[in-house]
N, C-alpha and C. Protein backbone atom coordinates (compact mmCIF):
# COMPACT_ATOMS: atom_id res chain seq x y z
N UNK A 1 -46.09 55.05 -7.23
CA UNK A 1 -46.43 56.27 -7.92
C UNK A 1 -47.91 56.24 -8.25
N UNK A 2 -48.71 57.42 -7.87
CA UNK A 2 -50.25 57.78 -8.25
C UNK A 2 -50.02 58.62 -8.95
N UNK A 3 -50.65 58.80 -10.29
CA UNK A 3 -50.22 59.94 -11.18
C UNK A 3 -51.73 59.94 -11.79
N UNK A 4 -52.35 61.31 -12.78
CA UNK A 4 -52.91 61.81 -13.30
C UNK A 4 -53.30 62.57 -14.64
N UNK A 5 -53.59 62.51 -15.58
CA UNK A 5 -53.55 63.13 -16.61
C UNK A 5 -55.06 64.46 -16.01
N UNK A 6 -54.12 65.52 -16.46
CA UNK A 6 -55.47 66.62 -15.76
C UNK A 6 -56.62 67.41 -17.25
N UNK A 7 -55.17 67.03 -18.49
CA UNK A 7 -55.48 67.66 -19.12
C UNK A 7 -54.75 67.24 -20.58
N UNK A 8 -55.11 67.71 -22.32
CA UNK A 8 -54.13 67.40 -22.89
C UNK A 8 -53.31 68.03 -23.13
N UNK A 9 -51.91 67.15 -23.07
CA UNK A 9 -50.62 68.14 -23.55
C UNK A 9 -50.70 67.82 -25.12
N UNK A 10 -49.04 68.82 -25.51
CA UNK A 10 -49.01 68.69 -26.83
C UNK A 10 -47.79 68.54 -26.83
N UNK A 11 -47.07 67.25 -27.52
CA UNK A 11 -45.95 66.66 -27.71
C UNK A 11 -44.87 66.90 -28.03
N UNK A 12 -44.90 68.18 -28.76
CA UNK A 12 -44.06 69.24 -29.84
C UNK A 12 -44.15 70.55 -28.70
N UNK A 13 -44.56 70.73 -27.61
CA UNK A 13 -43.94 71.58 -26.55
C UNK A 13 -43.22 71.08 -25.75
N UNK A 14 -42.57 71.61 -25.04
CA UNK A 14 -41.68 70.89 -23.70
C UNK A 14 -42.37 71.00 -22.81
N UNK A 15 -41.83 70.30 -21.74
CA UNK A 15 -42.92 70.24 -20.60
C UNK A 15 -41.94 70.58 -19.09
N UNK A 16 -42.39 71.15 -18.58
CA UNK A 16 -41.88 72.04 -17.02
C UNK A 16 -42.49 70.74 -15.78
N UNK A 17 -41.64 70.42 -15.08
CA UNK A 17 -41.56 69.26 -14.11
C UNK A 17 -41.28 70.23 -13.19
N UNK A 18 -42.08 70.65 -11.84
CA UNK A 18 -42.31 71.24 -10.63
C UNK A 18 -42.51 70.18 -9.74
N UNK A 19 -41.35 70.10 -9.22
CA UNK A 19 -41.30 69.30 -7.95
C UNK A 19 -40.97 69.41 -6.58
N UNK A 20 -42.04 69.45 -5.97
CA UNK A 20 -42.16 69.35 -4.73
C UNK A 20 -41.69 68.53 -3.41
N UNK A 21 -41.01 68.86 -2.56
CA UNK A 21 -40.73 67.91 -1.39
C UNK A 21 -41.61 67.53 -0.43
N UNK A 22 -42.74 66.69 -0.30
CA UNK A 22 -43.56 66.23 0.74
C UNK A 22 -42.99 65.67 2.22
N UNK A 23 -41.91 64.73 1.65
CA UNK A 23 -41.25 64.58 3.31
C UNK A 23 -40.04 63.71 2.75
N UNK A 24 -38.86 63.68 3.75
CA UNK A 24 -37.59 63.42 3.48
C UNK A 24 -37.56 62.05 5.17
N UNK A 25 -37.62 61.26 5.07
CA UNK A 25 -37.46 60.18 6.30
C UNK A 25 -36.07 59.68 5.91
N UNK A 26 -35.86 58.82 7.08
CA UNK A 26 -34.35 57.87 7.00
C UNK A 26 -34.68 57.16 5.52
N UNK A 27 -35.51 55.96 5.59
CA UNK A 27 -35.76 55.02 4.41
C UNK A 27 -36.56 55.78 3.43
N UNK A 28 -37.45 56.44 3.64
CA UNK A 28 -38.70 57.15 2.62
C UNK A 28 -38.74 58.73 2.66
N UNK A 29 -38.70 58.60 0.87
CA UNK A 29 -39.08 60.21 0.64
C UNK A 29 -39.90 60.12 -0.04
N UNK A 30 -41.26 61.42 -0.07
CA UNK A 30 -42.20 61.39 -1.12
C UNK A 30 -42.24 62.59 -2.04
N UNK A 31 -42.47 62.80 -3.03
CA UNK A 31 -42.72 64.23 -3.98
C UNK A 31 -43.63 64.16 -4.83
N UNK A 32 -43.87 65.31 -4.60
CA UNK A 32 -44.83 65.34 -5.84
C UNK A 32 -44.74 66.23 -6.86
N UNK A 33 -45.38 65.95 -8.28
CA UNK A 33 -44.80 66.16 -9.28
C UNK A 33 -45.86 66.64 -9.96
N UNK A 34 -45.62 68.34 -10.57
CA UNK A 34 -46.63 68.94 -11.48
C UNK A 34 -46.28 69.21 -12.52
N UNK A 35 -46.72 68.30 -13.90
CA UNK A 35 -46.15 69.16 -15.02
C UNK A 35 -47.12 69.70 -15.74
N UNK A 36 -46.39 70.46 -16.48
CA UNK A 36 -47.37 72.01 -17.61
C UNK A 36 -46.80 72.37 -18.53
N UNK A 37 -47.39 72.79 -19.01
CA UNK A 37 -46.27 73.58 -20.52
C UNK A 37 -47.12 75.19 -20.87
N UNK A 38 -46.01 75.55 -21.51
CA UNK A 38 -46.43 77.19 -21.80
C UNK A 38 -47.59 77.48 -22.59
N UNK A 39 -47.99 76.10 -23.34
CA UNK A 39 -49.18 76.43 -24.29
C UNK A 39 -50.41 76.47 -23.69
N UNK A 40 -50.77 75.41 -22.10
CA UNK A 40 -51.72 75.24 -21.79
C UNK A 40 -51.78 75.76 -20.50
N UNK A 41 -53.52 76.15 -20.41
CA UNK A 41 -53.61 76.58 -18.93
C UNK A 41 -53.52 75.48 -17.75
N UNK A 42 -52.67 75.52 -16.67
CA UNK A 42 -52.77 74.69 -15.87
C UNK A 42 -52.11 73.19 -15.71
N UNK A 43 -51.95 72.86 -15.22
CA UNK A 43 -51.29 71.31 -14.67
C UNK A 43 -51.81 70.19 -16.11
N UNK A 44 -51.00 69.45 -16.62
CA UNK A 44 -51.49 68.32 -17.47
C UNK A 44 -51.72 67.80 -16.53
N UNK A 45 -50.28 66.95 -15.80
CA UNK A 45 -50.07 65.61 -15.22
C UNK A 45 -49.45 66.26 -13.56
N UNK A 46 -49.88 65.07 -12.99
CA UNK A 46 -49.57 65.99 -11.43
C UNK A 46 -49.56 63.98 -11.13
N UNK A 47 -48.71 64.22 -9.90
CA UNK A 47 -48.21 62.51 -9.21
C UNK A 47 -47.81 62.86 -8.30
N UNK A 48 -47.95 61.54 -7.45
CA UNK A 48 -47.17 61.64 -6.18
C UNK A 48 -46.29 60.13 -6.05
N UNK A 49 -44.83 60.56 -5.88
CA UNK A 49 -43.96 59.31 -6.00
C UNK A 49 -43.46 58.94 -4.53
N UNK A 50 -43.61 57.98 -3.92
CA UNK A 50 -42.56 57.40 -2.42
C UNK A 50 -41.58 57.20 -3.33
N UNK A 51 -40.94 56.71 -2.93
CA UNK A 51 -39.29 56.56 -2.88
C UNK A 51 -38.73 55.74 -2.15
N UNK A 52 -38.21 54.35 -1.79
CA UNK A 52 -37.96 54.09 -0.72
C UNK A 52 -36.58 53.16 -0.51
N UNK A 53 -35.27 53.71 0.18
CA UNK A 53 -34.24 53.08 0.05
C UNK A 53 -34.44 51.30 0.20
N UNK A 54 -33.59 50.95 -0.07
CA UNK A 54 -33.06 49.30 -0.19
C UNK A 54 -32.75 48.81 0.93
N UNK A 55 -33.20 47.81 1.82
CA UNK A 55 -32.78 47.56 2.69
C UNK A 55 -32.52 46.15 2.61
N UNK A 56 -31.95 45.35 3.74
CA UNK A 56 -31.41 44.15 4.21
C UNK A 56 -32.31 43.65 4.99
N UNK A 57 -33.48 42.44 4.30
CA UNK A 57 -34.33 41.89 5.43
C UNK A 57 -33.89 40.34 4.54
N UNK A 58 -33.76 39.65 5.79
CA UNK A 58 -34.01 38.43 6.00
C UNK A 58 -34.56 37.80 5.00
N UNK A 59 -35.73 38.00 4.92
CA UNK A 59 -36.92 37.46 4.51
C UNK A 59 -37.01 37.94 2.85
N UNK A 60 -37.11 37.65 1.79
CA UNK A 60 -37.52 38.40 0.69
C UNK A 60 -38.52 37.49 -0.12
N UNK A 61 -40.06 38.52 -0.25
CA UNK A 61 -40.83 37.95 -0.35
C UNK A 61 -41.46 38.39 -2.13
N UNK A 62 -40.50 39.03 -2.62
CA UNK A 62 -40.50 39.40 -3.71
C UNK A 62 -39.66 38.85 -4.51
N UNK A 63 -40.39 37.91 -5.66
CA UNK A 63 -39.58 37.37 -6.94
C UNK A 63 -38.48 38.08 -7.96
N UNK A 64 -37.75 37.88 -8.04
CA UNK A 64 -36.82 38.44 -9.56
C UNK A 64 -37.07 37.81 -10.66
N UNK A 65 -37.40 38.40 -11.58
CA UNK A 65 -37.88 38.24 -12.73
C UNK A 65 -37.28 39.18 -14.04
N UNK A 66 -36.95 38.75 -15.14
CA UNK A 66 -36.78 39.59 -16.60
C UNK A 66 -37.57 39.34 -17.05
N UNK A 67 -38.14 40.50 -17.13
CA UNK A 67 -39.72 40.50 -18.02
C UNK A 67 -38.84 41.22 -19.48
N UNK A 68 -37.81 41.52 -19.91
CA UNK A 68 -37.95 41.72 -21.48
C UNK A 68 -37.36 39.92 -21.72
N UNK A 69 -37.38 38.98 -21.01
CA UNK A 69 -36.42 37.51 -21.46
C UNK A 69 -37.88 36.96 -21.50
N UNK A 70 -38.98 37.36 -20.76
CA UNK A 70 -40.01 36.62 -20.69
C UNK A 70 -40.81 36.85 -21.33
N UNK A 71 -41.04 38.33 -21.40
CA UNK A 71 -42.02 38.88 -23.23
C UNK A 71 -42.04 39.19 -24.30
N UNK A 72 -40.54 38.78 -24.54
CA UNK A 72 -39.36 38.84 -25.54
C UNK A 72 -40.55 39.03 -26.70
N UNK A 73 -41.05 38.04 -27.19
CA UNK A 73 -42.58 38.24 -28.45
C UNK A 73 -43.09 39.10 -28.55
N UNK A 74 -43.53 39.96 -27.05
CA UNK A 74 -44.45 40.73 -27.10
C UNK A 74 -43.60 41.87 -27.54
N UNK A 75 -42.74 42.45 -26.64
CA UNK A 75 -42.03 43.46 -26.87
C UNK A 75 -41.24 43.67 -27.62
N UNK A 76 -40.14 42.46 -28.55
CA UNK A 76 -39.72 42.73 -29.48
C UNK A 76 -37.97 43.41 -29.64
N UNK A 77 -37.93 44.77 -29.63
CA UNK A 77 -36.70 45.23 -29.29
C UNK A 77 -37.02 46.95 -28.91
N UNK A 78 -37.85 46.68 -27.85
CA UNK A 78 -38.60 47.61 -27.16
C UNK A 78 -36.93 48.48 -26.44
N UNK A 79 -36.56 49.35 -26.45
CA UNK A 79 -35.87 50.27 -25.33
C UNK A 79 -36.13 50.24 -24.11
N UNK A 80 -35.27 50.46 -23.34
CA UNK A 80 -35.34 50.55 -21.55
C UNK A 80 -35.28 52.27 -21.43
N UNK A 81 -35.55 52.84 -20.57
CA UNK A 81 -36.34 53.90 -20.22
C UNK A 81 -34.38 53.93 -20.29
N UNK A 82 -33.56 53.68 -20.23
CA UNK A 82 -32.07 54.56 -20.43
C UNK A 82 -31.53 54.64 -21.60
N UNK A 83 -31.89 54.11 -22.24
CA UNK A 83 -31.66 53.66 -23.99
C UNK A 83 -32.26 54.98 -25.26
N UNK A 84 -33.54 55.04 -24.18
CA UNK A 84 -34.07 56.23 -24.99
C UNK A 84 -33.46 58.09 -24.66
N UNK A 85 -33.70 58.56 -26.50
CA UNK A 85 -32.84 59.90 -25.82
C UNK A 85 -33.66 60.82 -24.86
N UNK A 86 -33.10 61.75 -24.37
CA UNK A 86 -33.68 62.70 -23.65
C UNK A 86 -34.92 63.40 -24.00
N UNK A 87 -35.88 63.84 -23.64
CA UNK A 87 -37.06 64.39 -24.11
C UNK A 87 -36.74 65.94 -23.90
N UNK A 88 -36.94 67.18 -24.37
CA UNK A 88 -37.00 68.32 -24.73
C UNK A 88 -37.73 69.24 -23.36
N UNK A 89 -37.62 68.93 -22.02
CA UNK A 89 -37.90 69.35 -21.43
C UNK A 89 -36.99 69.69 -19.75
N UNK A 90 -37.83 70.55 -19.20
CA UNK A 90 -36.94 71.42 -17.86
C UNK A 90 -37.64 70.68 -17.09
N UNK A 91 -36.69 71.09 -15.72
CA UNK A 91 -36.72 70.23 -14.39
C UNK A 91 -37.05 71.94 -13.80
N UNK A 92 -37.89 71.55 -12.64
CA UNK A 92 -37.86 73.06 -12.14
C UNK A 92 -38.49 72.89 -10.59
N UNK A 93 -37.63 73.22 -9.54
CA UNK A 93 -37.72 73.12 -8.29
C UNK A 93 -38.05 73.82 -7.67
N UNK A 94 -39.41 73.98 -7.05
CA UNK A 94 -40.18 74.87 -6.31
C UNK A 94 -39.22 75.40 -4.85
């Protein structure tokens, strides 16, 4: 994910998620993502996310790791992005 702040939002509005389909492949999809809100002119935050299914290789050259077991100090009793409630905002599909 490449993402952007364009502009400031305001926390106490909701925010409109316009998302775009860039391309749909077997393993990879990409979109991109504009959000805004009614108070301000124009795009806050705008991104572009790949996506890319799970596959079966041989080889895995990437570690597994728990980083809340490992920064346990730092973070404390930090929430996981599912733990927290919903934020006050629309999904909206171009």
């Amino acid at each position: 994910m490449t993402g952007y702040f364009v502009q400031l939002g305001r926390c106490d509005v909701p925010f409109l998620y316009h998302v775009d389909e860039v391309r749909n492949g077997r393993g990879f999809c990409v979109r991109r993502v504009d959000v805004t809100q009614q108070e301000t002119k124009g795009i806050v935050f705008t991104c572009i996310c790949s996506l890319k299914l799970p596959d079966d290789s041989p080889v895995d050259l990437q570690q597994t790791m728990n980083v809340k077991e490992k920064y346990k100090e730092v973070l404390g009793d930090v929430k996981t992005w599912w733990e927290l409630e919903d934020a006050p905002s629309v999904l909206v599909n171009r």
